[in-house]
Each structure stands twice: as C-alpha cells, then as structure tokens.
Protein backbone atom coordinates (compact mmCIF):
# COMPACT_ATOMS: atom_id res chain seq x y z
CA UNK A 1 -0.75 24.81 -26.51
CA UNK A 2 -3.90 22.98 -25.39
CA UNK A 3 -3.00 20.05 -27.59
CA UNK A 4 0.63 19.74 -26.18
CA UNK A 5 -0.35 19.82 -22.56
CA UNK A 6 -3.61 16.98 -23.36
CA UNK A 7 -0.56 15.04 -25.03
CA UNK A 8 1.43 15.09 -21.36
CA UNK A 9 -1.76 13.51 -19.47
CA UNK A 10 -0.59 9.94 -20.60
CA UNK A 11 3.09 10.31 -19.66
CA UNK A 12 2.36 12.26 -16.42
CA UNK A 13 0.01 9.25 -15.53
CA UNK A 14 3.34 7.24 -15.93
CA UNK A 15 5.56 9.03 -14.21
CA UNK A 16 2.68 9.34 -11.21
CA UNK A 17 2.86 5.50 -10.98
CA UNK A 18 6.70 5.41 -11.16
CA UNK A 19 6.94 7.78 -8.16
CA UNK A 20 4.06 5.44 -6.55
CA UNK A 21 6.86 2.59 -6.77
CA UNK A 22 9.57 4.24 -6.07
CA UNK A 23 7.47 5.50 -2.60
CA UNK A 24 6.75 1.55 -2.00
CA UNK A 25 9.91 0.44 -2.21
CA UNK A 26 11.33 3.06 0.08
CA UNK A 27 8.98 2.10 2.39
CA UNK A 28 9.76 -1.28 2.56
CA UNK A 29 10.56 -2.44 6.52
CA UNK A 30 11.15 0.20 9.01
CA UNK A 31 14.58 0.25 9.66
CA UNK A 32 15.98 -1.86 7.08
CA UNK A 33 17.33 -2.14 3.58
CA UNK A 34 17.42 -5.35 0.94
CA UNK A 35 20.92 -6.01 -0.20
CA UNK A 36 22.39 -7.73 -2.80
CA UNK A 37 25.89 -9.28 -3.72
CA UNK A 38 27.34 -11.89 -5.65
CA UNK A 39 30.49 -14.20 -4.14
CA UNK A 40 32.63 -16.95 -5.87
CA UNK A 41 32.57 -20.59 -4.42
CA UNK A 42 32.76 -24.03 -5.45
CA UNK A 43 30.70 -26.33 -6.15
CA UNK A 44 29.71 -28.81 -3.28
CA UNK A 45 30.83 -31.99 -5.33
CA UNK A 46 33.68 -32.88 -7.21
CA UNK A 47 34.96 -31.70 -9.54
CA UNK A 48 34.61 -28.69 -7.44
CA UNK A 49 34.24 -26.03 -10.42
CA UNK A 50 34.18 -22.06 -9.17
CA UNK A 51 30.90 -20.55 -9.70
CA UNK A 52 29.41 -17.47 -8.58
CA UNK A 53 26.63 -17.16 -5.85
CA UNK A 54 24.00 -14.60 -5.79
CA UNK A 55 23.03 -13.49 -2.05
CA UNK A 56 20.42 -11.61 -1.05
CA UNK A 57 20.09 -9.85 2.69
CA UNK A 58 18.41 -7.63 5.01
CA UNK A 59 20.59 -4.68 6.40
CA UNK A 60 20.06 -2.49 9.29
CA UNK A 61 19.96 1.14 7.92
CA UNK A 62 21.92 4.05 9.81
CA UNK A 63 20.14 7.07 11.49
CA UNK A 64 21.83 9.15 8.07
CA UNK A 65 20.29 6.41 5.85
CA UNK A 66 16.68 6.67 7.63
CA UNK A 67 16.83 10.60 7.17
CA UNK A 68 17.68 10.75 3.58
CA UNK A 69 15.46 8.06 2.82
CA UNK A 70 12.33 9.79 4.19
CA UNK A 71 13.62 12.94 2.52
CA UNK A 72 13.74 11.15 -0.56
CA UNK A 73 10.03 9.96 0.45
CA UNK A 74 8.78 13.77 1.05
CA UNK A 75 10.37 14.80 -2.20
CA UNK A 76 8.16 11.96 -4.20
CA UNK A 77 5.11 13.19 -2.43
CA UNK A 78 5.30 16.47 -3.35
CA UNK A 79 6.53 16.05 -7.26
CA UNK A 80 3.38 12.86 -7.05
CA UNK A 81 1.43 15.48 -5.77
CA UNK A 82 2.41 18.57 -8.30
CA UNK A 83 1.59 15.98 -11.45
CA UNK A 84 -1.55 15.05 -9.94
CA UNK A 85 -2.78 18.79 -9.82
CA UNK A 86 -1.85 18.44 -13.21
CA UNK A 87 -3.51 15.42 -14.46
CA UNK A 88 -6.78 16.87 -12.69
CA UNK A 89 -6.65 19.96 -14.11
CA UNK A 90 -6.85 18.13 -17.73
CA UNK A 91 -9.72 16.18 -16.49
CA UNK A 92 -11.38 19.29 -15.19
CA UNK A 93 -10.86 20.74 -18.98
CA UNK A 94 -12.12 17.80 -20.47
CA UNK A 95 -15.20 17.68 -18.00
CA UNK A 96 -15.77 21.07 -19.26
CA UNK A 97 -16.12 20.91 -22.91
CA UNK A 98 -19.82 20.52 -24.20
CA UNK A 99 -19.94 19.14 -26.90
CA UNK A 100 -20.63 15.20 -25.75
CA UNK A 101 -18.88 13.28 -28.70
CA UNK A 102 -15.77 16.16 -28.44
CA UNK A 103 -15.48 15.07 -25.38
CA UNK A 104 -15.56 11.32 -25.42
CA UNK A 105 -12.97 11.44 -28.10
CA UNK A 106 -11.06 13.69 -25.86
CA UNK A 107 -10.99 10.92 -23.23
CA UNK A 108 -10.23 8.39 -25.42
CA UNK A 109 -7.63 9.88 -27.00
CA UNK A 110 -5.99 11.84 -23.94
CA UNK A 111 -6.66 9.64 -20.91
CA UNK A 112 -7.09 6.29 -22.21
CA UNK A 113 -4.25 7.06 -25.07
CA UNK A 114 -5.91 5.45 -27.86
CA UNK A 115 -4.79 5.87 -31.30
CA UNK A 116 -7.46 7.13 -33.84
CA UNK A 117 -8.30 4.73 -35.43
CA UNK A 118 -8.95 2.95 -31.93
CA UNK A 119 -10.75 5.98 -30.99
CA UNK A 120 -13.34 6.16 -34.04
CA UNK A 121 -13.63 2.31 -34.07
CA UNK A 122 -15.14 2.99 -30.15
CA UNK A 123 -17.00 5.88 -31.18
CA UNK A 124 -18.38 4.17 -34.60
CA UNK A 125 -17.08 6.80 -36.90
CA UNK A 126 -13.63 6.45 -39.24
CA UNK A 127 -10.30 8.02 -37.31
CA UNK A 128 -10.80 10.61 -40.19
CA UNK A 129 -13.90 11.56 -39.05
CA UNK A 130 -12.54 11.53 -35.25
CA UNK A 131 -9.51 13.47 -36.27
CA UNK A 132 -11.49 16.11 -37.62
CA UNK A 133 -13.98 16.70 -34.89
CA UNK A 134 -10.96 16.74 -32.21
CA UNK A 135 -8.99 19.62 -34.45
CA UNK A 136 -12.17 21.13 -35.45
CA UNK A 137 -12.80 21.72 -31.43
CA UNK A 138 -9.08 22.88 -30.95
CA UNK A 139 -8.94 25.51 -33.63
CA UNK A 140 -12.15 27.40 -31.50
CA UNK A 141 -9.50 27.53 -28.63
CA UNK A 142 -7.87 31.00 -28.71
CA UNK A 143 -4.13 29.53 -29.14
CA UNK A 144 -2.61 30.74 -25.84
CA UNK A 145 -5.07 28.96 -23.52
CA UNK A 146 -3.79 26.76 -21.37
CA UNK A 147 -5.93 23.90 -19.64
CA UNK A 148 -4.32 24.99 -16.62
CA UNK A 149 -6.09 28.40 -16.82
CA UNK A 150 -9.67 27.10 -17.46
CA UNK A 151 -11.83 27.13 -14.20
C-alpha cells in the first residue's frame, strides 16, 4: 500500500501545478474574459482571395459569469489544498524513515521521480543494488500501513 501511495507523490505534484494554472488563468483581469473567434475576409489586394482571420478580445463578464468563476476558484483551492495535505504527508513519511541512504533513495525515487538506474548512478551504487535496499525497507512495513497514518 505504502509503495502505491509513494508512486502518487509525482502525479499529485502535477495535478497541484495544473490546478495552480487553472487558478491563474481564472484570475486573469477583474471583470473580464479573453475571447477568441475566427471570421472570413479578403485579402486587402487583388486578387482579393477569402481567408480566415483569427481575433482575439477582451469581454466584460456578467454578474452569473463572476460568481461561477470564483466558485470554480474556491473549488481549485480546496482540491489544491486536499493534494497538498497529501504530498506533505509523504514527505513527513519519508522525513521519518532512519535509515539515511533508504531515505535518499526514497526522495529520489518518489519526489524527484528518478528511474533506478538514475537513482543508484546519484547514490554511487548499481539500480540493482538501489532496488533492493528500497524493497528491502518496504517488506519491514506491516502491509496495511498507510503513509497517511504515520505521525
């Protein structure tokens, strides 16, 4: 269970930054949306060809628009915020392991998402070597622990 939940850290990170984004462009001007749309025209010179024109604008947003926008905004908070619990929770797990080279390939492998051979080439030992260590900690892990239960 352990090793599926250190697995998530990477992707949670992701999805953390996504929602950051998403929360940026949201918040872009007060009161106002960017708009897009594309129009057919001619060209200005003979031989006067149709072509299609790309326009971008600013739109004034509706009191409905504002609302559900900032709901949207309070809904990325909190999910931001949930995943971020979670992310520090791994850390604290990681933080508490003992063993110093268990727990730099822990890092490496869980929150920098190295592969193992990347991993043992930063530690100086072969990804076998690496490999073995990390399941070697995980099998003294009762199987049912969760890093979300370690204080």
């Amino acid at each position: 269970m352990i090793k599926e939940e250190l697995s998530q850290i990477i992707k949670l990170k992701k999805e953390i930054k996504q929602l950051n984004e998403k929360l940026q462009e949201l918040s872009y001007g007060d009161n106002e949306t960017i708009v897009t749309d594309k129009v057919r025209g001619s060209m200005a010179q003979f031989p006067y060809l149709p072509r299609s024109f790309t326009i971008t604008g600013r739109e004034e947003m509706s009191e409905e628009c504002i609302k559900e926008r900032n709901e949207i905004g309070v809904r990325i908070r909190i999910k931001t915020q949930s995943l971020m619990e979670k992310v520090n929770k791994a850390y604290e797990f990681i933080e508490s392991i003992e063993d110093s080279t268990v727990r730099q390939i822990m890092v490496y492998r869980y929150i920098d998402g190295l592969t193992w051979e990347q991993t043992g080439e930063c530690m100086s030992y072969s990804w076998e070597t690496v490999r073995k260590k990390h399941d070697k900690f995980l099998k003294t892990i009762p199987t049912n622990t969760s890093i979300y239960d370690v204080k």
